[in-house]
PDB file of N, CA and C in Angstrom:
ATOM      1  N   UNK A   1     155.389  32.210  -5.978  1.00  0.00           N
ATOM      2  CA  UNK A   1     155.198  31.083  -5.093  1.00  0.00           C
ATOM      3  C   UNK A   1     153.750  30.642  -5.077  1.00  0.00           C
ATOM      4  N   UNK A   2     152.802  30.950  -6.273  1.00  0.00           N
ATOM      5  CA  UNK A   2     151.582  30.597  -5.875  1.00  0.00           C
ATOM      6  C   UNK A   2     151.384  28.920  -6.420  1.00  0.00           C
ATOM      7  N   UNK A   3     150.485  28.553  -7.013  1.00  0.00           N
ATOM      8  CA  UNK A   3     150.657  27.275  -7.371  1.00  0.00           C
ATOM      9  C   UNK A   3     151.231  26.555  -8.475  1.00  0.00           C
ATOM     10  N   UNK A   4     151.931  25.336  -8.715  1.00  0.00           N
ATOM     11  CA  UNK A   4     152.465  25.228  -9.651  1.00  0.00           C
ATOM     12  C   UNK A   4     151.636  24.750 -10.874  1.00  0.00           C
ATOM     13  N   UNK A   5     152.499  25.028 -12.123  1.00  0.00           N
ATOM     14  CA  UNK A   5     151.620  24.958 -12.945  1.00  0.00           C
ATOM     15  C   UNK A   5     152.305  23.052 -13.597  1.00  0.00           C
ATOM     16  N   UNK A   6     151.633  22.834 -14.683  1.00  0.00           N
ATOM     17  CA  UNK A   6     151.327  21.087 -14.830  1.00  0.00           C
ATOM     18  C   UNK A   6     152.911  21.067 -15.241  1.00  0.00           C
ATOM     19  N   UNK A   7     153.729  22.169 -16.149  1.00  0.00           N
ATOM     20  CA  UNK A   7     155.047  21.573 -16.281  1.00  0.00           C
ATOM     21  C   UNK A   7     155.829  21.192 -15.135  1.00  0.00           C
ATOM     22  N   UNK A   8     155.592  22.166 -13.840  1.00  0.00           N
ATOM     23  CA  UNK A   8     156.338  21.592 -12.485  1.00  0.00           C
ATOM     24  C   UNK A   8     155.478  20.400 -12.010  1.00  0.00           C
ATOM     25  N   UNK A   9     154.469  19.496 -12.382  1.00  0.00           N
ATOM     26  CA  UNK A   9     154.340  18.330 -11.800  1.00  0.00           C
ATOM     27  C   UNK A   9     155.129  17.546 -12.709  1.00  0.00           C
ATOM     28  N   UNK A  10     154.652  17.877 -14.052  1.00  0.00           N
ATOM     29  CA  UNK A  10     155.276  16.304 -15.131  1.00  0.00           C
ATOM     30  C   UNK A  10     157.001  16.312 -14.643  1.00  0.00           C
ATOM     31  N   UNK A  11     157.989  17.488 -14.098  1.00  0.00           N
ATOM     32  CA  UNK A  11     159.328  17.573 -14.090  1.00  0.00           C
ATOM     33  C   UNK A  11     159.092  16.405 -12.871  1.00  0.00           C
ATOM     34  N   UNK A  12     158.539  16.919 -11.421  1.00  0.00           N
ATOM     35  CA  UNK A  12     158.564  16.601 -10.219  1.00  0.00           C
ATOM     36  C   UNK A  12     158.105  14.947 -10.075  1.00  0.00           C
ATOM     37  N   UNK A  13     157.143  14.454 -11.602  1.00  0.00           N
ATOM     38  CA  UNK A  13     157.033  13.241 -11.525  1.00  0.00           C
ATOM     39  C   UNK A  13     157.918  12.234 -12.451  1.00  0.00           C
ATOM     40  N   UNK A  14     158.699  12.782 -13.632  1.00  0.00           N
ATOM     41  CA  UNK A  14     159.995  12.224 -13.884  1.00  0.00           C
ATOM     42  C   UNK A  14     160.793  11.888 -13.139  1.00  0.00           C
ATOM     43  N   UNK A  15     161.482  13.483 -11.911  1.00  0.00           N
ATOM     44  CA  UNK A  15     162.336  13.024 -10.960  1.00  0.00           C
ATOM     45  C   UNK A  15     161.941  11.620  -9.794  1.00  0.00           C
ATOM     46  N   UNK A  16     160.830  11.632  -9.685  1.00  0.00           N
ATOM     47  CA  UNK A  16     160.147  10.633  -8.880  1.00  0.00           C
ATOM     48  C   UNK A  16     160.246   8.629  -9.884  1.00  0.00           C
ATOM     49  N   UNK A  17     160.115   8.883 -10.967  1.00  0.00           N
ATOM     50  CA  UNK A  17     160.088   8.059 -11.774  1.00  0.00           C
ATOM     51  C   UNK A  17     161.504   8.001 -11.839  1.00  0.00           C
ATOM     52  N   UNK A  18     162.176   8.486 -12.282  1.00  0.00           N
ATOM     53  CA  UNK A  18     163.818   8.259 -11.858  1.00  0.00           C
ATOM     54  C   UNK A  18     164.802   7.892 -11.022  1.00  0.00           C
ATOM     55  N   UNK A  19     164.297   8.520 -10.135  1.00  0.00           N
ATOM     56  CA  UNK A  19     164.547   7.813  -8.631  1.00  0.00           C
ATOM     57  C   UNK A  19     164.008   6.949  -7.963  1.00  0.00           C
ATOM     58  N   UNK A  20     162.889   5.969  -7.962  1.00  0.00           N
ATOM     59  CA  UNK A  20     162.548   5.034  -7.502  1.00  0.00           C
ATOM     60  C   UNK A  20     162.094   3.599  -8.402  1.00  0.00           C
ATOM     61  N   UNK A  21     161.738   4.493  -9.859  1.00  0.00           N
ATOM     62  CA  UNK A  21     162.038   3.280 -11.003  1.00  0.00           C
ATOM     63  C   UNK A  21     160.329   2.822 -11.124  1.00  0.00           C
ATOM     64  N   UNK A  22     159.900   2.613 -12.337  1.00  0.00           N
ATOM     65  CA  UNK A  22     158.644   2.081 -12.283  1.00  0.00           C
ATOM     66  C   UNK A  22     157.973   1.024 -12.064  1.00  0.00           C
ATOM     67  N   UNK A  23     159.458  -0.124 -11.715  1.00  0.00           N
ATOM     68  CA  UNK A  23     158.253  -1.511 -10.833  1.00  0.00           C
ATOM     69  C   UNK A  23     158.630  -1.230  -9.314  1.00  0.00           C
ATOM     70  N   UNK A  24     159.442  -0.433  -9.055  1.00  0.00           N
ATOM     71  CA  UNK A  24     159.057  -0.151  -7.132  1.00  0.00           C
ATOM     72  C   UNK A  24     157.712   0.757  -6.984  1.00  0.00           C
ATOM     73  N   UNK A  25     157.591   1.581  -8.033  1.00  0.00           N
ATOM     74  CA  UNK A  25     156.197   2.722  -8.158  1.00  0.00           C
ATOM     75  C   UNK A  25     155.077   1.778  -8.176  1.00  0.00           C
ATOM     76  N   UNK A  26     154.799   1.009  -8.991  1.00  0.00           N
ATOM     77  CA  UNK A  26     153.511  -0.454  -9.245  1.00  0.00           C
ATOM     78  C   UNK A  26     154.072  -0.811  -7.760  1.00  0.00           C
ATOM     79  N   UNK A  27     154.640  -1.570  -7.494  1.00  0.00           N
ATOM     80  CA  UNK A  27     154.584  -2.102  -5.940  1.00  0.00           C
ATOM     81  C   UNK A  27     154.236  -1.554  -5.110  1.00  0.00           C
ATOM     82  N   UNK A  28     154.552  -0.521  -4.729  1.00  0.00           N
ATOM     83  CA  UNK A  28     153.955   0.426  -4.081  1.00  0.00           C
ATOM     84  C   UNK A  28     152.540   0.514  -4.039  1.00  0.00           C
ATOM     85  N   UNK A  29     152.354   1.020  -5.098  1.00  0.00           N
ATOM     86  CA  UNK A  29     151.052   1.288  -5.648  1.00  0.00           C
ATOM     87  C   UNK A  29     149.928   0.184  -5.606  1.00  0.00           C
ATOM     88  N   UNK A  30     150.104  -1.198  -5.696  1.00  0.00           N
ATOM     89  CA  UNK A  30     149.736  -2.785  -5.676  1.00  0.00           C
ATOM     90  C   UNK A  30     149.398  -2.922  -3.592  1.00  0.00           C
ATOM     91  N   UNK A  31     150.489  -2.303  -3.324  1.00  0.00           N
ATOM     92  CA  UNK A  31     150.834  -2.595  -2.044  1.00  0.00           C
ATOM     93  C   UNK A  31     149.617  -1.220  -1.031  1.00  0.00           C
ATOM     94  N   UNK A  32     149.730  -0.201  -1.843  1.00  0.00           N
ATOM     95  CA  UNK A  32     148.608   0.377  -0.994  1.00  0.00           C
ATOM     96  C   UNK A  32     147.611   0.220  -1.169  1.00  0.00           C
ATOM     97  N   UNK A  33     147.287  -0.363  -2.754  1.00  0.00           N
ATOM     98  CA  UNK A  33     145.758  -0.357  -3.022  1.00  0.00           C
ATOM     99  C   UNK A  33     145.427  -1.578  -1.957  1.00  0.00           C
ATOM    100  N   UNK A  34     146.219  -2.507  -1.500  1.00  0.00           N
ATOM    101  CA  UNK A  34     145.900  -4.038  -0.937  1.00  0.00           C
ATOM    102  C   UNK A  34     145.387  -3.673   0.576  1.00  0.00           C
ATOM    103  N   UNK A  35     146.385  -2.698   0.991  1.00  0.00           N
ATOM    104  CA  UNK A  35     146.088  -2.268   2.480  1.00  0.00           C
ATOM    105  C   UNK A  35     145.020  -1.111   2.484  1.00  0.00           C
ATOM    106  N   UNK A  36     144.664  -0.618   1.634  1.00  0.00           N
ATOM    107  CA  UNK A  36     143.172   0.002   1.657  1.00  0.00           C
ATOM    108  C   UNK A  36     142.042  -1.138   1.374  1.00  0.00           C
ATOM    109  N   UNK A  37     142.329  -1.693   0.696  1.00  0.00           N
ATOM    110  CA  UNK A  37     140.703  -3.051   0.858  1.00  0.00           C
ATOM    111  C   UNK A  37     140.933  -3.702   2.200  1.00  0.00           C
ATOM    112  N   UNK A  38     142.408  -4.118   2.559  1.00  0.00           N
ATOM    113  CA  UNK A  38     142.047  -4.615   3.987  1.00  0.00           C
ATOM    114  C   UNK A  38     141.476  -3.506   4.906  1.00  0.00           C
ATOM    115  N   UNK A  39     141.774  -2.810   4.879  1.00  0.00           N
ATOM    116  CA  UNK A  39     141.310  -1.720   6.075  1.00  0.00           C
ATOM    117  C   UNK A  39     139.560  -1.991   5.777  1.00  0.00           C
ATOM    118  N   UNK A  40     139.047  -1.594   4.591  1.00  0.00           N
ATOM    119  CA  UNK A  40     137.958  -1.639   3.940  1.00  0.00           C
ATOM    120  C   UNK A  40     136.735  -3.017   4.808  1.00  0.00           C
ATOM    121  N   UNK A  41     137.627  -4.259   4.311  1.00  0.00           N
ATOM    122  CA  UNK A  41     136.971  -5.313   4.444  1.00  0.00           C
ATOM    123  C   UNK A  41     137.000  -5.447   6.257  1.00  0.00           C
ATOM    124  N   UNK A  42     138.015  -4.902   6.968  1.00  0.00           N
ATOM    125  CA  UNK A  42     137.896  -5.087   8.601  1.00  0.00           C
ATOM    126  C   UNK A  42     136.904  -3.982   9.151  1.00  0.00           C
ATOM    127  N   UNK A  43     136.776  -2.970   8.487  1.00  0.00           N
ATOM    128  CA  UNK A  43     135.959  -1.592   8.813  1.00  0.00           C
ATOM    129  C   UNK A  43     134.872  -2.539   8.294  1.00  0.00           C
ATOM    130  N   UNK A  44     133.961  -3.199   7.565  1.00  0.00           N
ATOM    131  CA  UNK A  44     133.029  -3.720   7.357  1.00  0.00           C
ATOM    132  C   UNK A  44     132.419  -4.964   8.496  1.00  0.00           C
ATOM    133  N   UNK A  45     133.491  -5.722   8.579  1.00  0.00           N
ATOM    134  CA  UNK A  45     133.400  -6.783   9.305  1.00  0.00           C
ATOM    135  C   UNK A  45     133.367  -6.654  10.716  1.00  0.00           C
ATOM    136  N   UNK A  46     133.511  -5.446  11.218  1.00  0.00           N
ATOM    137  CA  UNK A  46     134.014  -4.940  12.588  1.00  0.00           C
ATOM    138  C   UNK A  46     132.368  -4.368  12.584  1.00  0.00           C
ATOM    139  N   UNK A  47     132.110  -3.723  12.142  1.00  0.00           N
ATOM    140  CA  UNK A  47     130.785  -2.714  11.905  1.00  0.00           C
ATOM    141  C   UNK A  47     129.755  -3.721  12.019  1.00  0.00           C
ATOM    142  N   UNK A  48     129.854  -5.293  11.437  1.00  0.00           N
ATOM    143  CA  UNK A  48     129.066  -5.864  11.753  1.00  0.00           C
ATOM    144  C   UNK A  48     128.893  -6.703  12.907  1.00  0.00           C
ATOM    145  N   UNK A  49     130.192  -6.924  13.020  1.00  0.00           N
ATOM    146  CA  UNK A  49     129.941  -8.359  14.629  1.00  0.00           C
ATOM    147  C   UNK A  49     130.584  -7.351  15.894  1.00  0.00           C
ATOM    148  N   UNK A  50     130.613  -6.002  15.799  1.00  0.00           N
ATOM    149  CA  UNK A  50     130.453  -5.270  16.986  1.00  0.00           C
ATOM    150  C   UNK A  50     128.969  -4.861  17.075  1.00  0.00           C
ATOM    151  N   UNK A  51     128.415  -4.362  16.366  1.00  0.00           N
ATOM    152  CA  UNK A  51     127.123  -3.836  16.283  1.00  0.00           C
ATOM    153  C   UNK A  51     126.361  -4.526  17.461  1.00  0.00           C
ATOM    154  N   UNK A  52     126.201  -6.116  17.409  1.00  0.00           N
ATOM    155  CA  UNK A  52     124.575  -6.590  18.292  1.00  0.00           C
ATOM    156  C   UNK A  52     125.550  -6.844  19.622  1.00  0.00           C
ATOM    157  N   UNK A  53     127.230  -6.809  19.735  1.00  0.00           N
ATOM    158  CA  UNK A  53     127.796  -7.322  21.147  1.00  0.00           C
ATOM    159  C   UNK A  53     127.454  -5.809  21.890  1.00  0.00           C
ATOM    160  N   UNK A  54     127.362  -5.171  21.162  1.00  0.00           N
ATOM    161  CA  UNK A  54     127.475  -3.736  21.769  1.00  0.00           C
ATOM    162  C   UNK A  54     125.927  -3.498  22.294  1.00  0.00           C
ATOM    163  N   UNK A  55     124.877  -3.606  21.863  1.00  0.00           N
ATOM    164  CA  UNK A  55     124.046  -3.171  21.884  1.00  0.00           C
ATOM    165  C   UNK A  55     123.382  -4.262  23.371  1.00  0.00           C
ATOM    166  N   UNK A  56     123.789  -5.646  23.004  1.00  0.00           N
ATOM    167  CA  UNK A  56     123.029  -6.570  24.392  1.00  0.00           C
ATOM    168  C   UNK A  56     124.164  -6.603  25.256  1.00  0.00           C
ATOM    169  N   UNK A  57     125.429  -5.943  25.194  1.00  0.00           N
ATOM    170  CA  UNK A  57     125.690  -5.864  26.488  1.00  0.00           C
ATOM    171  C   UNK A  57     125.970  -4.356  27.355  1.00  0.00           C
ATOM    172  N   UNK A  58     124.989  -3.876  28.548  1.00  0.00           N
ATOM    173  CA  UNK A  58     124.776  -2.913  29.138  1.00  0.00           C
ATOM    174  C   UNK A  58     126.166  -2.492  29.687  1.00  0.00           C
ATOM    175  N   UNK A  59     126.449  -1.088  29.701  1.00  0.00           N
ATOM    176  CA  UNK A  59     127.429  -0.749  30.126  1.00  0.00           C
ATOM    177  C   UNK A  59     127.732  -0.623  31.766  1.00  0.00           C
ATOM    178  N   UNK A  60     128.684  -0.900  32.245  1.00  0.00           N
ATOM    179  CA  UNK A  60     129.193  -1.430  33.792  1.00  0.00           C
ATOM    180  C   UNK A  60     129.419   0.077  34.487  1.00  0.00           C
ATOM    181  N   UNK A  61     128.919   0.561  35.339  1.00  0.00           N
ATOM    182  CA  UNK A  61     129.303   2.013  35.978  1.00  0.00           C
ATOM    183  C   UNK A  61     130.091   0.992  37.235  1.00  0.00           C
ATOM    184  N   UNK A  62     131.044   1.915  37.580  1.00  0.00           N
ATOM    185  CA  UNK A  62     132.338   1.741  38.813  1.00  0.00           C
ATOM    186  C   UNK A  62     131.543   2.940  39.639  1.00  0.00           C
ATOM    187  N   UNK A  63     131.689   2.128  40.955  1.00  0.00           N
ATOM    188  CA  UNK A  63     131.549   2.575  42.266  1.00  0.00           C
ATOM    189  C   UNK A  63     132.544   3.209  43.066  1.00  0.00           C
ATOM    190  N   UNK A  64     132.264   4.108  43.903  1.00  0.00           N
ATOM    191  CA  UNK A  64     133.712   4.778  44.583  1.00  0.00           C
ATOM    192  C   UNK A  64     133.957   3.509  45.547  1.00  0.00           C
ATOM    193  N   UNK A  65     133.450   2.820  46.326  1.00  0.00           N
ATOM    194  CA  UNK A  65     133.956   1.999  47.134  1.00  0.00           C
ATOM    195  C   UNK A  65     133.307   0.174  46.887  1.00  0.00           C
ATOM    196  N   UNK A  66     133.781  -0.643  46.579  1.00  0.00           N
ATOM    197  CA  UNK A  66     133.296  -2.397  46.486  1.00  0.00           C
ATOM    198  C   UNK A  66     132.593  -2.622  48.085  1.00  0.00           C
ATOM    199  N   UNK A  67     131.609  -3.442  47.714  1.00  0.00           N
ATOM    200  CA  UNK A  67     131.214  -3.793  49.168  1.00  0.00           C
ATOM    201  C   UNK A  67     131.707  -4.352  49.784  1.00  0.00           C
ATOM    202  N   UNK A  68     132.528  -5.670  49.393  1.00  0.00           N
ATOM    203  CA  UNK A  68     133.460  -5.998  50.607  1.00  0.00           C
ATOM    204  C   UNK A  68     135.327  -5.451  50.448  1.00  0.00           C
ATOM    205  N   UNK A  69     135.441  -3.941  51.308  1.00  0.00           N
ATOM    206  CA  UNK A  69     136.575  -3.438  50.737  1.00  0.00           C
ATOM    207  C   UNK A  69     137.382  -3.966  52.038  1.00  0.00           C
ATOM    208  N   UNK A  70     138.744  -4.227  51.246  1.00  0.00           N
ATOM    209  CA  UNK A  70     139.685  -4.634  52.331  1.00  0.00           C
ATOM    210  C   UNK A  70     140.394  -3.121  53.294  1.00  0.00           C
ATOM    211  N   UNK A  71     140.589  -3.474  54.289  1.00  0.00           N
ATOM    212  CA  UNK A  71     141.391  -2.569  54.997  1.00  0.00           C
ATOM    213  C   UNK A  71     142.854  -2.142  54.742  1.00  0.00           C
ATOM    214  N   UNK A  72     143.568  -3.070  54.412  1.00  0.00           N
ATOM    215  CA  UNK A  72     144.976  -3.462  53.576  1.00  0.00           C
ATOM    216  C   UNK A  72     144.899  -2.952  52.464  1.00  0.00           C
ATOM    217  N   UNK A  73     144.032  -2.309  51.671  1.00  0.00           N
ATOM    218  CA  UNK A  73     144.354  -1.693  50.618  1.00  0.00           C
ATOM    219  C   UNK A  73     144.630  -0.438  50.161  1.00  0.00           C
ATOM    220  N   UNK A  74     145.173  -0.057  49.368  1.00  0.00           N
ATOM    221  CA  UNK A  74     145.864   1.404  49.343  1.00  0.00           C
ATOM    222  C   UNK A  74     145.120   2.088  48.738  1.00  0.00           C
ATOM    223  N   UNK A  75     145.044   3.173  49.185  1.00  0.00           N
ATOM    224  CA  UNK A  75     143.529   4.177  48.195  1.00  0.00           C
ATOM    225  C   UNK A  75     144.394   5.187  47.192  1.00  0.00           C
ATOM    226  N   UNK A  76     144.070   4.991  46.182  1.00  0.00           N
ATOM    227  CA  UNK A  76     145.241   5.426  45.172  1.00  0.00           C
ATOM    228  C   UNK A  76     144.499   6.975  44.480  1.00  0.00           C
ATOM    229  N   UNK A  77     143.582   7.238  45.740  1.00  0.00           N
ATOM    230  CA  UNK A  77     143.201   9.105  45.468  1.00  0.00           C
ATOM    231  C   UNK A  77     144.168   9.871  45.223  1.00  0.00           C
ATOM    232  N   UNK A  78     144.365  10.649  44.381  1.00  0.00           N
ATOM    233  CA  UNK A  78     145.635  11.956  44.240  1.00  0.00           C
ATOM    234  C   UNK A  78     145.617  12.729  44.835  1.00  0.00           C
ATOM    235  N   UNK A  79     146.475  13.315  46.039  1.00  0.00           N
ATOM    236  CA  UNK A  79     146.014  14.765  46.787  1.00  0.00           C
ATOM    237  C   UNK A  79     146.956  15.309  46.013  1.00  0.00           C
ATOM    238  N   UNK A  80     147.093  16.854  46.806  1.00  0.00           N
ATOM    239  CA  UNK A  80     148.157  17.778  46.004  1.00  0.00           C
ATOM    240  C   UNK A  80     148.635  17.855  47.436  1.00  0.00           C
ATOM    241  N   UNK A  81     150.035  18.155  47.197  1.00  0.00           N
ATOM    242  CA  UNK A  81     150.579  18.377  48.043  1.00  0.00           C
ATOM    243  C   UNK A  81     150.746  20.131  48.595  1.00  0.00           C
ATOM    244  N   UNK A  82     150.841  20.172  49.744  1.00  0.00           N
ATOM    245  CA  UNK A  82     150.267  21.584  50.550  1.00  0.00           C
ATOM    246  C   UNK A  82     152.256  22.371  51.003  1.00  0.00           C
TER     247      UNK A  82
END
């Protein structure tokens, strides 16, 4: 059971070639290379027009209570029950 040697890939890639046929294999293959450059080109494009929104705008800290808090509102603290 240790690793296989190249005759169990070339068998394991016939059966693969047999069963799915070699223009669904190219499609496939066409079809992932396409969705790796998109990923590629949005990981680029993202990296750039997040970069300066991120940097000039300061991050917002939340307060335990708003200054003008209503009375009518429900305080949605978790107790445990006793």
């Amino acid at each position: 059971m240790g690793s296989f040697s190249i005759w169990h890939w070339l068998i394991v890639l016939l059966v693969v070639v047999m069963i799915f046929g070699t223009k669904k294999l190219r499609n496939m293959g066409s079809d992932l290379g396409g969705a790796v450059k998109g990923f590629k080109d949005g990981m680029k494009d993202g990296a750039s027009s997040d970069a300066p929104a991120a940097s000039s705008a300061p991050a917002q800290q939340v307060t335990g209570q708003p200054a003008n808090s209503d009375k009518s509102a429900i305080d949605v603290e978790a107790r445990q029950k006793s």
